[in-house]
N, C-alpha and C. Protein backbone atom coordinates (compact mmCIF):
# COMPACT_ATOMS: atom_id res chain seq x y z
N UNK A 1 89.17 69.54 -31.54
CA UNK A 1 88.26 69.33 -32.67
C UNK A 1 86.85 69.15 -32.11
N UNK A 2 85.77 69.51 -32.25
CA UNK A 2 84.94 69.58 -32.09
C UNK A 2 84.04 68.39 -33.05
N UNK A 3 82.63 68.54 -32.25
CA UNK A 3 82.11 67.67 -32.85
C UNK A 3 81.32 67.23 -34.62
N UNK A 4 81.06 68.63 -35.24
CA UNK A 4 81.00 68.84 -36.64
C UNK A 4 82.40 68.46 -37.51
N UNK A 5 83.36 69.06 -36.71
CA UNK A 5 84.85 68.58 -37.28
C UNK A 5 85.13 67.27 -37.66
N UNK A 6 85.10 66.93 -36.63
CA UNK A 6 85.52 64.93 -36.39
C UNK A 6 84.01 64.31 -37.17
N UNK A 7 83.17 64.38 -37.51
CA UNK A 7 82.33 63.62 -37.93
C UNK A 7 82.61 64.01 -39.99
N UNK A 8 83.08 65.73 -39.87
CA UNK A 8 83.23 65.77 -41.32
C UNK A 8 84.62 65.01 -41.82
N UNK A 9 85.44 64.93 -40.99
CA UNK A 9 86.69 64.16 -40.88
C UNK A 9 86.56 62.52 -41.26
N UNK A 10 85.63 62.30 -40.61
CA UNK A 10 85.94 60.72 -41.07
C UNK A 10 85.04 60.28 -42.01
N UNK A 11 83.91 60.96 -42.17
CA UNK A 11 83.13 60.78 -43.33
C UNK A 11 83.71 61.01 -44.70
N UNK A 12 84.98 62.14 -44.77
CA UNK A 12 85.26 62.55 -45.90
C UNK A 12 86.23 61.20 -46.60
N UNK A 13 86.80 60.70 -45.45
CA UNK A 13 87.42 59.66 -45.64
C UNK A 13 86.59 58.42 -45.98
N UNK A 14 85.88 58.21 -45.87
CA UNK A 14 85.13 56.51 -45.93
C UNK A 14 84.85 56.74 -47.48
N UNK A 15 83.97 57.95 -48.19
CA UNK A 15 83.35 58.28 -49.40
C UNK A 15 84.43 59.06 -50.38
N UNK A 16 83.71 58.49 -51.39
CA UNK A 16 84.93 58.82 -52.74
C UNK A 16 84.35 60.28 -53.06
N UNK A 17 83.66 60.83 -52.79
CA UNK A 17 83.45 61.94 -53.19
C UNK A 17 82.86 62.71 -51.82
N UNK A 18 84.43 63.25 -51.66
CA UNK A 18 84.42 64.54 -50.25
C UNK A 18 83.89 65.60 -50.24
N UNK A 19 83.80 66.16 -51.64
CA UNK A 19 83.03 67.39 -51.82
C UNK A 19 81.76 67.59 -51.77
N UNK A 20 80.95 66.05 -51.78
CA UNK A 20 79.36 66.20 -51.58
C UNK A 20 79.01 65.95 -50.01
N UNK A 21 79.80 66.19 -49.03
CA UNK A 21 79.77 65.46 -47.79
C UNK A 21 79.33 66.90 -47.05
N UNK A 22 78.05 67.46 -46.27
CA UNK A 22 77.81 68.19 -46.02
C UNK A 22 76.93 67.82 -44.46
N UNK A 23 77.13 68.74 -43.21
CA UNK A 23 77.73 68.39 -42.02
C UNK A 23 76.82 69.58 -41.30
N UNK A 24 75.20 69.44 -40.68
CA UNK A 24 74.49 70.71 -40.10
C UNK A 24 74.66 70.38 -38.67
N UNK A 25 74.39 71.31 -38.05
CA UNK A 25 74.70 70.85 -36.74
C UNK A 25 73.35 71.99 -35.93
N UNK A 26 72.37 71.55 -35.57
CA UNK A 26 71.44 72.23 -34.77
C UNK A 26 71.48 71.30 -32.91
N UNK A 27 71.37 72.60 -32.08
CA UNK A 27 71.25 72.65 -30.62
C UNK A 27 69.75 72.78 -30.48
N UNK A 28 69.49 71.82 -29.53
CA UNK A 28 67.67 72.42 -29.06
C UNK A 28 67.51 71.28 -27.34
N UNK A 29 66.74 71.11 -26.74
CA UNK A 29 66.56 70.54 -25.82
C UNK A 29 67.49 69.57 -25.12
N UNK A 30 67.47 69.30 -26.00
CA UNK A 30 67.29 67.27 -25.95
C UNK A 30 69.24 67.59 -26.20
N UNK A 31 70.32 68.04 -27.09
CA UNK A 31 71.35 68.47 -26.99
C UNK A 31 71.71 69.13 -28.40
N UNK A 32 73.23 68.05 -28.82
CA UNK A 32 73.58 68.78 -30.38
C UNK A 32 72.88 66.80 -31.34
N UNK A 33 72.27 67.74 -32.62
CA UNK A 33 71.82 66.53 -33.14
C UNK A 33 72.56 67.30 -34.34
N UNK A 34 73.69 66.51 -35.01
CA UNK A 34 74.40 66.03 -36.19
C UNK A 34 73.26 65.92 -37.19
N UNK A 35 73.28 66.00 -38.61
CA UNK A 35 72.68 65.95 -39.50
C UNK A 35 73.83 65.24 -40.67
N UNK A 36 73.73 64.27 -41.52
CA UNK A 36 74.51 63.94 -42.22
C UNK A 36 74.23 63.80 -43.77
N UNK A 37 74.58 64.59 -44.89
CA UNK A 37 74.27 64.54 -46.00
C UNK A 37 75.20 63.87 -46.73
N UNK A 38 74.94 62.96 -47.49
CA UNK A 38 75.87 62.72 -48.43
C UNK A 38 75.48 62.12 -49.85
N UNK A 39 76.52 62.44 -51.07
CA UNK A 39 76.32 61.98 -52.31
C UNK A 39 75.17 60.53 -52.04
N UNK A 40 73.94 60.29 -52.67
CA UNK A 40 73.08 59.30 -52.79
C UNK A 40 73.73 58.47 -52.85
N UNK A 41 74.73 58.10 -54.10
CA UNK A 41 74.97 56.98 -54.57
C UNK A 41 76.61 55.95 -53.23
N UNK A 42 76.49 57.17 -52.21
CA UNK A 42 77.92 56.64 -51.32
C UNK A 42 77.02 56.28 -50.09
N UNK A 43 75.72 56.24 -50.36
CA UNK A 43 74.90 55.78 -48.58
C UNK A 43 75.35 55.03 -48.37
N UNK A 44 75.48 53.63 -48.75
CA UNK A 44 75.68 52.36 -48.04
C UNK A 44 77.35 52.34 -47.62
N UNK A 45 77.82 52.85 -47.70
CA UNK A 45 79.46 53.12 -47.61
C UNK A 45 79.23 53.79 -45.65
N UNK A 46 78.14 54.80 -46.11
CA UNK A 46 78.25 55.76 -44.90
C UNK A 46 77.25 54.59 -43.52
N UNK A 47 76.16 53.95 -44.14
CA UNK A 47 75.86 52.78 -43.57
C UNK A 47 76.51 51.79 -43.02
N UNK A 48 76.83 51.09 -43.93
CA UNK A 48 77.41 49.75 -43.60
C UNK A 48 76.68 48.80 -43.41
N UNK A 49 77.15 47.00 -43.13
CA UNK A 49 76.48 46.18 -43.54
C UNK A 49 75.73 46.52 -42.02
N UNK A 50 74.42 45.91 -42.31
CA UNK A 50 73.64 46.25 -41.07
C UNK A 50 73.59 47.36 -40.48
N UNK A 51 73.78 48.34 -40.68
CA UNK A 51 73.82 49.96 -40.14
C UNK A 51 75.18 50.12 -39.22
N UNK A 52 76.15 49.28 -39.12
CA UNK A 52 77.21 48.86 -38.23
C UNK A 52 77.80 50.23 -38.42
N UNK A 53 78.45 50.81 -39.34
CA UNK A 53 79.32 52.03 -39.97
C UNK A 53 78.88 53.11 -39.28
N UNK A 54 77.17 53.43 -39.36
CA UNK A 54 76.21 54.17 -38.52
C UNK A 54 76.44 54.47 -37.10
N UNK A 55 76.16 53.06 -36.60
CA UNK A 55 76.09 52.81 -35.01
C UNK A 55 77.57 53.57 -34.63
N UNK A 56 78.42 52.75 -35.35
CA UNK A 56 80.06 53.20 -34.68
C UNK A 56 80.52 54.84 -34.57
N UNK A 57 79.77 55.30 -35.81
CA UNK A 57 79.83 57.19 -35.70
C UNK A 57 78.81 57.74 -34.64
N UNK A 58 78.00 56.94 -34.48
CA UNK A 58 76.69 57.29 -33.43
C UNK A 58 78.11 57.20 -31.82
N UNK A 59 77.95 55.82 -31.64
CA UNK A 59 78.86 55.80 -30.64
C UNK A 59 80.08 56.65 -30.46
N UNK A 60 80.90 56.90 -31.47
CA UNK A 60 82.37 57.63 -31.27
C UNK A 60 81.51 59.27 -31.01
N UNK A 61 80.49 59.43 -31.69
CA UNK A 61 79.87 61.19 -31.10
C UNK A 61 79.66 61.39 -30.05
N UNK A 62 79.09 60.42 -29.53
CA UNK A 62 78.69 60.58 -28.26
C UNK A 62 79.73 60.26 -26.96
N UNK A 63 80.51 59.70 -27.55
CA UNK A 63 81.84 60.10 -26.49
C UNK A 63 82.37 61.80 -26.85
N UNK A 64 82.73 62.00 -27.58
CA UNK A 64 83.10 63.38 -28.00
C UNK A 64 81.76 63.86 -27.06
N UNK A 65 80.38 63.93 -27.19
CA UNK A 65 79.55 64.83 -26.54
C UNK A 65 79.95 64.49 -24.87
N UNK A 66 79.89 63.27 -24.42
CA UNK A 66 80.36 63.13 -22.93
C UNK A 66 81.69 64.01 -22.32
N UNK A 67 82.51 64.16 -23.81
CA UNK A 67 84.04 64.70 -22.93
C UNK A 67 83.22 66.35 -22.41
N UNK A 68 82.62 67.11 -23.30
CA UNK A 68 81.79 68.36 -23.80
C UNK A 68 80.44 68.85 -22.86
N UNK A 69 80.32 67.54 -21.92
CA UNK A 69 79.24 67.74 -21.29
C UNK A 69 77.72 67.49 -22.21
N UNK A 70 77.58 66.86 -23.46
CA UNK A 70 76.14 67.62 -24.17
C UNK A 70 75.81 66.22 -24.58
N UNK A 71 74.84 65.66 -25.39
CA UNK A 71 74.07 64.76 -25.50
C UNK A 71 74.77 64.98 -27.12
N UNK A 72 75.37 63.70 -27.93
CA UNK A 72 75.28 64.02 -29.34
C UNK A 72 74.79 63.21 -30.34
N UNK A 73 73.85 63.02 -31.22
CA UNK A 73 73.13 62.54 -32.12
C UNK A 73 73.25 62.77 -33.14
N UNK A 74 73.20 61.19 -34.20
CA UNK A 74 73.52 61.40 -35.92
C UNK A 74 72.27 61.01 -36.76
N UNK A 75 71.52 61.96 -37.38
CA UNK A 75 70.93 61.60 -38.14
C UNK A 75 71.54 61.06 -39.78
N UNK A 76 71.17 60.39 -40.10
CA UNK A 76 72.24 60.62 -41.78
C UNK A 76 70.79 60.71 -42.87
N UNK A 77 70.65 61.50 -43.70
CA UNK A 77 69.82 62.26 -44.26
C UNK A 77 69.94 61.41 -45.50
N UNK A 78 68.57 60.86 -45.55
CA UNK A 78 68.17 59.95 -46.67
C UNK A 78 67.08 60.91 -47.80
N UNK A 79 67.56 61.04 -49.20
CA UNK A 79 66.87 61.98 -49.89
C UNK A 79 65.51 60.69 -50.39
N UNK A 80 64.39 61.92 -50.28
CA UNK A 80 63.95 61.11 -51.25
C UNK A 80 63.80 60.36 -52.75
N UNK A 81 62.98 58.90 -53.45
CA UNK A 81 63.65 58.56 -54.17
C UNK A 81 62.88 59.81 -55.25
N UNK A 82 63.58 59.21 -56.43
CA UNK A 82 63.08 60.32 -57.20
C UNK A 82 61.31 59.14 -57.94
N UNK A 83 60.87 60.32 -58.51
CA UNK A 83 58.93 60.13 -59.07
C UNK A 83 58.14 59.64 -57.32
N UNK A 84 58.65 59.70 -56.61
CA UNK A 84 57.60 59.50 -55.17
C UNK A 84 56.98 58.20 -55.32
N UNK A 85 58.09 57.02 -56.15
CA UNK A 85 56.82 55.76 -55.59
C UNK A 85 56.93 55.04 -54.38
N UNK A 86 55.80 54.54 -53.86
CA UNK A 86 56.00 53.78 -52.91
C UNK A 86 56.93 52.60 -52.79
N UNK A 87 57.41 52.05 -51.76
CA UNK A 87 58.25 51.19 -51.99
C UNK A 87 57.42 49.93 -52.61
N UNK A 88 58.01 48.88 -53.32
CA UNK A 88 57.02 47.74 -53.58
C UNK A 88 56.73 46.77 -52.53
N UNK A 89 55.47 46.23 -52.07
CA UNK A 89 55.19 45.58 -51.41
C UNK A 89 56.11 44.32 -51.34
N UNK A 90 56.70 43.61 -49.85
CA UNK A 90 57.00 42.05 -49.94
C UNK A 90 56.26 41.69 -50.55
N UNK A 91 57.28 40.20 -51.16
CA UNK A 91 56.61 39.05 -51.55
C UNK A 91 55.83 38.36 -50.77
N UNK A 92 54.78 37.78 -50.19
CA UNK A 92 54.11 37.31 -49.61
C UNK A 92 53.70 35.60 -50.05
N UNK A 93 53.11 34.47 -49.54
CA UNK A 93 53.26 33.42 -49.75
C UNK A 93 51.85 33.73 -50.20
N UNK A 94 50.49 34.32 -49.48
CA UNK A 94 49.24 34.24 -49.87
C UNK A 94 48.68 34.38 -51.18
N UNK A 95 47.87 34.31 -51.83
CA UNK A 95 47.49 34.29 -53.11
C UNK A 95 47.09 35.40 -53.21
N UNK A 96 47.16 35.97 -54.32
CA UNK A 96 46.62 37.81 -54.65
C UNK A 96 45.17 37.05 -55.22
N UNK A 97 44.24 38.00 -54.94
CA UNK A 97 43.07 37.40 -55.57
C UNK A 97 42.18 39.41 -56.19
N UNK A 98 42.65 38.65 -57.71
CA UNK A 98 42.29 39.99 -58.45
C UNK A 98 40.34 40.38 -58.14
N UNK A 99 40.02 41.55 -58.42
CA UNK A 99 38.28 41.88 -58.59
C UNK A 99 38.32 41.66 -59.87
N UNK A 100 36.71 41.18 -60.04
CA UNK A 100 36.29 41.14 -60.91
C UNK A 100 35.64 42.04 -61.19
N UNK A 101 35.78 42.58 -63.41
CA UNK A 101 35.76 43.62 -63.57
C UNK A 101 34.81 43.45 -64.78
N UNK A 102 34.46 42.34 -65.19
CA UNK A 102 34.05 41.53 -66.44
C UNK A 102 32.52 41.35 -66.11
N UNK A 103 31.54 41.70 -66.51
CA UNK A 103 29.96 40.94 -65.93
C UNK A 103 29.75 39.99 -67.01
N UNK A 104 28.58 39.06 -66.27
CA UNK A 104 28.06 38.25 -66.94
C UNK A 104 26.33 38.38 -67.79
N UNK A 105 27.09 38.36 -69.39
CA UNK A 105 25.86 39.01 -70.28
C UNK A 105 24.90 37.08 -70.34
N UNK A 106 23.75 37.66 -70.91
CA UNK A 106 22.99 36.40 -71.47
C UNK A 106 23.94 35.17 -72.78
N UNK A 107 24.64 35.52 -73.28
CA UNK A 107 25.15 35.58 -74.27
C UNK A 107 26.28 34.28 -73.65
N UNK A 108 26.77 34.70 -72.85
CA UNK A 108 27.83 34.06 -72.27
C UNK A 108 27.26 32.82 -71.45
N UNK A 109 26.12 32.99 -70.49
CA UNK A 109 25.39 32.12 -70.06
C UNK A 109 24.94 30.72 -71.28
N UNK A 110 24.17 31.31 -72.70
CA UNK A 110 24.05 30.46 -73.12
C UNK A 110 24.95 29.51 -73.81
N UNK A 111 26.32 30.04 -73.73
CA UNK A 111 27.75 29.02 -74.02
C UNK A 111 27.77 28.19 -73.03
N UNK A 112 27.26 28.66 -71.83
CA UNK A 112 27.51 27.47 -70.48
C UNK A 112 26.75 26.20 -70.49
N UNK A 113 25.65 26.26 -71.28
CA UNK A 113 24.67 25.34 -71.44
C UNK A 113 25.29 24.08 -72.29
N UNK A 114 25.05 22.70 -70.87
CA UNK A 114 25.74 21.63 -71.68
C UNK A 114 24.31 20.97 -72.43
C-alpha cells in the first residue's frame, strides 16, 4: 500500500462521510507532500483535540516514507470561511477608546455655562 492509499484508508474511517474525503499527492524537492481534503463540517474529527489526530497521521506517513526512501508530508486543506471575514479580534483586558466624530458647536458650549 502505498502512501496516498493508507492515508485515504484511515481517513475514510475516522469521518462519517467517505465520499467527501479527497487525497492529492504532488512530488517536488523537498519529497511527497500529501494534501488532505475533507467535508468542512468533519475537520475537527480529522484534527483532533490539540492537532493530536494530525500529528499521529503526520508521524505514521513518515514512517511509510522512511520504509520508501522519500520524505512524507500532510497538509490537511482548510477551505476558506465563506463572505471573507476576518477572524474577530481577542478579547483584550485594555479599554477600546472610540474617535470622536461629534464637534463642538457654540450652542452646546453655552449649555456648559454654570
Amino acid at each position: 500500500m502505498d502512501d496516498k492509499e493508507f492515508l485515504e484508508t484511515i481517513v475514510k474511517a475516522l469521518v462519517d462521510k467517505p465520499e467527501d474525503v479527497v487525497v492529492e499527492r504532488n512530488i517536488d524537492e523537498r519529497g511527497v507532500l500529501l494534501t488532505l481534503k475533507v467535508n468542512p463540517e468533519e475537520m475537527g474529527k480529522i484534527i483532533g483535540k490539540q492537532g493530536q489526530t494530525a500529528r499521529s497521521l503526520r508521524t505514521l506517513l513518515r514512517i511509510i516514507g522512511n520504509k520508501n526512501n522519500s520524505y512524507v508530508n500532510l497538509k490537511v486543506y482548510e477551505p476558506e470561511k465563506e463572505g471573507g471575514d476576518a477572524p474577530a479580534p481577542a478579547a483584550s483586558s485594555e479599554p477600546v477608546i472610540e474617535p470622536v466624530t461629534e464637534s463642538v458647536t457654540d450652542a452646546d458650549v453655552d449649555d456648559l455655562k454654570l
